[in-house]
Protein backbone atom coordinates (compact mmCIF):
# COMPACT_ATOMS: atom_id res chain seq x y z
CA UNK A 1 110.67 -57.61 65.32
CA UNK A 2 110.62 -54.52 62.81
CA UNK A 3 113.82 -52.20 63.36
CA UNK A 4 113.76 -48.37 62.28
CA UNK A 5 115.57 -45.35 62.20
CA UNK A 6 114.35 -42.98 64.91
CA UNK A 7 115.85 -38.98 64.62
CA UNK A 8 117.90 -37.84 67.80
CA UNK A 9 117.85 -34.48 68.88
CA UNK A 10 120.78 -33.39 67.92
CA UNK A 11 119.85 -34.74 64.42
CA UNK A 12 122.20 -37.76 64.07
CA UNK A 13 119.62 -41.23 63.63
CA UNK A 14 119.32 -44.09 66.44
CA UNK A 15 118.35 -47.49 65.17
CA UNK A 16 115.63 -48.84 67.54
CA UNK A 17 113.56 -52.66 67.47
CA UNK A 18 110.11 -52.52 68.17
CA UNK A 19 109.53 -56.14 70.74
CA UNK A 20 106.56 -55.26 71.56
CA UNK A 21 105.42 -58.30 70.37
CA UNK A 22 108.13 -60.12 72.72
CA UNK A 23 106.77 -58.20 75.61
CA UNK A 24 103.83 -59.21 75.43
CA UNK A 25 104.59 -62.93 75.68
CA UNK A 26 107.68 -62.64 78.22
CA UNK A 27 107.35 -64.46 81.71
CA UNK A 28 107.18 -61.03 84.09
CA UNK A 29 110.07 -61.49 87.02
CA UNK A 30 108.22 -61.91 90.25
CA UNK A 31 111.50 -60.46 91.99
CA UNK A 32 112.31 -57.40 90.20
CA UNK A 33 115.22 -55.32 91.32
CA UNK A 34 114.02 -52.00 93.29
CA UNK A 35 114.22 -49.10 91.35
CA UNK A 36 116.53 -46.48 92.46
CA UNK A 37 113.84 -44.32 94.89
CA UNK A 38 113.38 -48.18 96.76
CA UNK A 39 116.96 -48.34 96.86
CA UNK A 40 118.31 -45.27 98.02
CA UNK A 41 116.62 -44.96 101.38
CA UNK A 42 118.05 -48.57 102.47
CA UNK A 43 121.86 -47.82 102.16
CA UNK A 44 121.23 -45.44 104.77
CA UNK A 45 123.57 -42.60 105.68
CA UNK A 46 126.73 -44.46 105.95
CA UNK A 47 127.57 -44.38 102.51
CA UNK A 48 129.77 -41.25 100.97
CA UNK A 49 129.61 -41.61 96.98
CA UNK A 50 126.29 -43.56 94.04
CA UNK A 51 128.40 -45.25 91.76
CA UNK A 52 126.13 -46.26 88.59
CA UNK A 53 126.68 -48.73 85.94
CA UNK A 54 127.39 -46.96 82.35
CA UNK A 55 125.02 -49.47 80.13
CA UNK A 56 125.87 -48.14 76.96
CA UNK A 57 126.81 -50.72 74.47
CA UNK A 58 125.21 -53.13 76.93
CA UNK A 59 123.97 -55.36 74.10
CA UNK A 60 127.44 -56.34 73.65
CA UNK A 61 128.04 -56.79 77.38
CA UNK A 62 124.78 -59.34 78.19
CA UNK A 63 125.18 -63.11 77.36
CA UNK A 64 122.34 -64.10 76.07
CA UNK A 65 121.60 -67.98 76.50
CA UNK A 66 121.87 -69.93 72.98
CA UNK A 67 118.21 -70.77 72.88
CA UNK A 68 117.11 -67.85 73.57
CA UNK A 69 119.20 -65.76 70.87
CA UNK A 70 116.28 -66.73 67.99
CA UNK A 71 113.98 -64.02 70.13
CA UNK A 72 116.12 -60.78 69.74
CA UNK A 73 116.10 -61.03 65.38
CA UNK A 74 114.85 -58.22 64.35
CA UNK A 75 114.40 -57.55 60.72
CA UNK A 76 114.78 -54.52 57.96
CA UNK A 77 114.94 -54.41 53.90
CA UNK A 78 118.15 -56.05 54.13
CA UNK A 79 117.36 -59.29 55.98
CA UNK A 80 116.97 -60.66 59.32
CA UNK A 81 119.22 -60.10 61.96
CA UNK A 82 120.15 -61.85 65.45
């Protein structure tokens, strides 16, 4: 997958990998977890406080199984990367 440098906002560059490729190939989860409008209205009004999960630097955070690992390389001028 081809990695580039995207500009932020606030100037400052954000590397990003293009898997479109990978998308288009993936096995789609017939059980996906409900997005946040699904969720909401089942906790019902018992609950006081949303926590959320802070997924930055979540690449470093998700195992990825050993066999699978070969499908996240992406590449740039210096050589493939996994």
């Amino acid at each position: 997958a081809p990695a580039l440098l995207v500009a932020k906002h606030d100037g400052s560059w954000r590397m990003v990998v293009d898997y479109k490729k990978l998308n288009n190939i993936t096995i789609k989860d017939n059980h996906p977890l409900p997005n946040m409008e699904q969720a909401i209205p089942v906790l019902g009004g018992g609950y006081k406080f949303f926590s959320k999960l802070d997924m930055k630097s979540g690449f470093w955070q998700i195992p990825i199984k050993e066999e699978d690992k070969y499908k996240t390389t992406f590449n740039t001028p210096d050589g493939l990367y996994e």
